[in-house]
C-alpha atoms as a PDB file:
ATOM      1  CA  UNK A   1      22.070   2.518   1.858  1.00  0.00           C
ATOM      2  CA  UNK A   2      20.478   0.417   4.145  1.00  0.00           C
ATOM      3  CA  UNK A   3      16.454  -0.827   3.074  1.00  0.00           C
ATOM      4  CA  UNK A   4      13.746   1.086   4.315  1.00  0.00           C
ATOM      5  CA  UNK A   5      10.260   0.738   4.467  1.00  0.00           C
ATOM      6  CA  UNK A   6       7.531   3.278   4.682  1.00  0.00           C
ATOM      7  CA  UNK A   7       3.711   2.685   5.130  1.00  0.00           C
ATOM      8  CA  UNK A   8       1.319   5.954   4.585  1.00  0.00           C
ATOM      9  CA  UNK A   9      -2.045   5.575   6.108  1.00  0.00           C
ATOM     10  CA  UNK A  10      -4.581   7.114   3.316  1.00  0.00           C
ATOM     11  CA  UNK A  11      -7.247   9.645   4.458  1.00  0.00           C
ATOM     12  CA  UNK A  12      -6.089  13.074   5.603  1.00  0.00           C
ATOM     13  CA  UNK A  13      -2.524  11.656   4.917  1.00  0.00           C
ATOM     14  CA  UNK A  14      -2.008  10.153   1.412  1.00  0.00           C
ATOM     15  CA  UNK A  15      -4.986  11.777  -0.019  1.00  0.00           C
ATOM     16  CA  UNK A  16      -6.503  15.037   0.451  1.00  0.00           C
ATOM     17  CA  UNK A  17     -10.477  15.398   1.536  1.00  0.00           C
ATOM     18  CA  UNK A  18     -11.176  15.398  -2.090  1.00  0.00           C
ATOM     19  CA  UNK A  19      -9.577  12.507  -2.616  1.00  0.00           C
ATOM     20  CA  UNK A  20      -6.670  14.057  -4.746  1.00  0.00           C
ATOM     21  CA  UNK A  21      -3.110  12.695  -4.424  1.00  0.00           C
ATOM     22  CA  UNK A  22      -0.938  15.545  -5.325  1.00  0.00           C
ATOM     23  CA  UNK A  23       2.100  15.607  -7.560  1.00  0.00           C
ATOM     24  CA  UNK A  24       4.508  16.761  -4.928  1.00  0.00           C
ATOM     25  CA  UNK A  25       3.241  13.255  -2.733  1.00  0.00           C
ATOM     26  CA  UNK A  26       3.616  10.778  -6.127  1.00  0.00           C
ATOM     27  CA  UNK A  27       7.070  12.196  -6.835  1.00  0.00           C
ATOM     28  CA  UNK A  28       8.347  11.863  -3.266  1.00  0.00           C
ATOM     29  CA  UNK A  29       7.101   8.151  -3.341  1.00  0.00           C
ATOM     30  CA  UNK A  30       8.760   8.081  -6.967  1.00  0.00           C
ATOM     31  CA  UNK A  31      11.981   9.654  -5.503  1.00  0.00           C
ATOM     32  CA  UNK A  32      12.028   7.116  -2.571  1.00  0.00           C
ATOM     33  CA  UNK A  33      11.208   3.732  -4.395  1.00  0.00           C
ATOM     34  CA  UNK A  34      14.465   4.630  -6.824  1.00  0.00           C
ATOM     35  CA  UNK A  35      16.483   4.160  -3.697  1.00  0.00           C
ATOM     36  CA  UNK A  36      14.852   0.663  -3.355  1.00  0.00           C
ATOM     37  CA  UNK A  37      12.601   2.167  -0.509  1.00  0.00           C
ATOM     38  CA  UNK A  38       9.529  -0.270  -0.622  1.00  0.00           C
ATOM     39  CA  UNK A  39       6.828   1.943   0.084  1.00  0.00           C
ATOM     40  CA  UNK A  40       2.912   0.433   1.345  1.00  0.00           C
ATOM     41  CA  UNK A  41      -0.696   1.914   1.885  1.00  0.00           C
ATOM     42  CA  UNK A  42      -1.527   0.293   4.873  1.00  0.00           C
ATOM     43  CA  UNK A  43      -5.836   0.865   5.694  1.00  0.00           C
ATOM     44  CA  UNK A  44      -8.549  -0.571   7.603  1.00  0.00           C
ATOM     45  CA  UNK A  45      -9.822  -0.075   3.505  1.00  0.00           C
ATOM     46  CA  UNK A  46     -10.980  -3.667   1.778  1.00  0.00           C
ATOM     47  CA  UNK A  47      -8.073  -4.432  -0.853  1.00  0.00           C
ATOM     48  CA  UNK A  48     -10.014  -3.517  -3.737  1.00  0.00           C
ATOM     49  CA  UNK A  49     -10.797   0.135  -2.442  1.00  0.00           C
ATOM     50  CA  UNK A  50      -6.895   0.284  -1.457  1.00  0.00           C
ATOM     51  CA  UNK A  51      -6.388  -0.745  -5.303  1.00  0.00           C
ATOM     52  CA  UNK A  52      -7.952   2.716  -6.460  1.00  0.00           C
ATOM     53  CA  UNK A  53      -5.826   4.885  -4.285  1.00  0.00           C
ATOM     54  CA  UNK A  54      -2.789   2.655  -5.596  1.00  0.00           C
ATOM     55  CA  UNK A  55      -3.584   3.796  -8.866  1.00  0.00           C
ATOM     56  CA  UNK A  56      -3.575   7.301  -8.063  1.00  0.00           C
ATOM     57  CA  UNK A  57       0.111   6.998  -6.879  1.00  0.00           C
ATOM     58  CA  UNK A  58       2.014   4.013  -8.872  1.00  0.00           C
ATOM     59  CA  UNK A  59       1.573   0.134  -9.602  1.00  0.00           C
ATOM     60  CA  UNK A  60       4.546  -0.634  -7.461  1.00  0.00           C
ATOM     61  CA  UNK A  61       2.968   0.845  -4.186  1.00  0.00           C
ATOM     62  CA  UNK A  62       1.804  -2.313  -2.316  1.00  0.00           C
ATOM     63  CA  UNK A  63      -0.990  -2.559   0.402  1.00  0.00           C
ATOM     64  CA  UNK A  64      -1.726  -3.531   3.577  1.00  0.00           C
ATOM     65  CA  UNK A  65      -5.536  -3.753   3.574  1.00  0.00           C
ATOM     66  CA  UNK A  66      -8.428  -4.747   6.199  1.00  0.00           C
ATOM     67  CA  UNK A  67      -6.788  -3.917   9.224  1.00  0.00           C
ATOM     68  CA  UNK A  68      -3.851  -6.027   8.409  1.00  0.00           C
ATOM     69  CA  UNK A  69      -5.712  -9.026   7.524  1.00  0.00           C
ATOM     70  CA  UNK A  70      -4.972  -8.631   3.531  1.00  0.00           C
ATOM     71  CA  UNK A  71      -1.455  -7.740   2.093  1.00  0.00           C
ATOM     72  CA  UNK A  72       1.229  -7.560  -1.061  1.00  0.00           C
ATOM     73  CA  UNK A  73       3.174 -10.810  -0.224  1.00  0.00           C
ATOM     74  CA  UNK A  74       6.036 -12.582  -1.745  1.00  0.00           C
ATOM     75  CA  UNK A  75       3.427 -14.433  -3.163  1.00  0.00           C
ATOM     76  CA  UNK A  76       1.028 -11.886  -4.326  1.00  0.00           C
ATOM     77  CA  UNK A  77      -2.061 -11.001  -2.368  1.00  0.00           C
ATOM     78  CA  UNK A  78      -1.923 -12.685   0.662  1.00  0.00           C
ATOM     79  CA  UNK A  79      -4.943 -13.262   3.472  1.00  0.00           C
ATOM     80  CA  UNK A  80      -4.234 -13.935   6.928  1.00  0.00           C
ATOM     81  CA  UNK A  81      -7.306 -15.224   9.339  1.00  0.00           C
ATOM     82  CA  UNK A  82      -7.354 -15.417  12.972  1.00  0.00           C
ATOM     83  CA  UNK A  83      -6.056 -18.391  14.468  1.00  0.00           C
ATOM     84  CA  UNK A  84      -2.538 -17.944  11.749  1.00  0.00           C
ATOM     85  CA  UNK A  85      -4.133 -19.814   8.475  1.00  0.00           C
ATOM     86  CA  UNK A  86      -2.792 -17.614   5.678  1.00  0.00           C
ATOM     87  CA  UNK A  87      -3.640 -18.202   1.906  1.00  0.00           C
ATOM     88  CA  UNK A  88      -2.161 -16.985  -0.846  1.00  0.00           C
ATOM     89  CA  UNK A  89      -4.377 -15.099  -3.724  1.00  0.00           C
ATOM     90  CA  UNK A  90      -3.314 -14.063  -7.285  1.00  0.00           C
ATOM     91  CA  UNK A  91      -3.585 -10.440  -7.429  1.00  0.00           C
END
């Protein structure tokens, strides 16, 4: 099977207006990362915010955070500025 990716905005999409991820949403994403889908939150959320909605679903979720300015890298949390500079964070 060829690898897919899939990025779920969060409000009114991932989570409910009460902020509730339900079961039938985690076990989908479950379902879909054991066929090595790689599955992201991407927000206009800061990356610590996007954190606690992680947690709701699974640890290996990964994030796109701040608009696309803050991400899950290949080398952990990466930043990326205007102008191209891009650091690379421990997460």
């Amino acid at each position: 099977m060829p690898k897919y990716l899939v990025f779920m905005d969060i409000d009114g999409t991932l989570l409910t207006d009460h902020q509730y991820v339900s079961e039938r949403t985690r076990a989908t994403i479950e379902r879909l990362q054991k066929q090595d889908v790689l599955f992201y939150i991407a927000t206009g959320r800061m990356y610590e915010l996007a954190k606690i909605v992680r947690d709701k679903v699974n640890a290996d979720v990964r994030l796109v955070t701040s608009n696309g300015a803050v991400f899950d890298g290949a080398q952990g949390r990466e930043l990326t500025k205007l102008g191209g500079l891009q650091l690379s964070l421990p997460i």
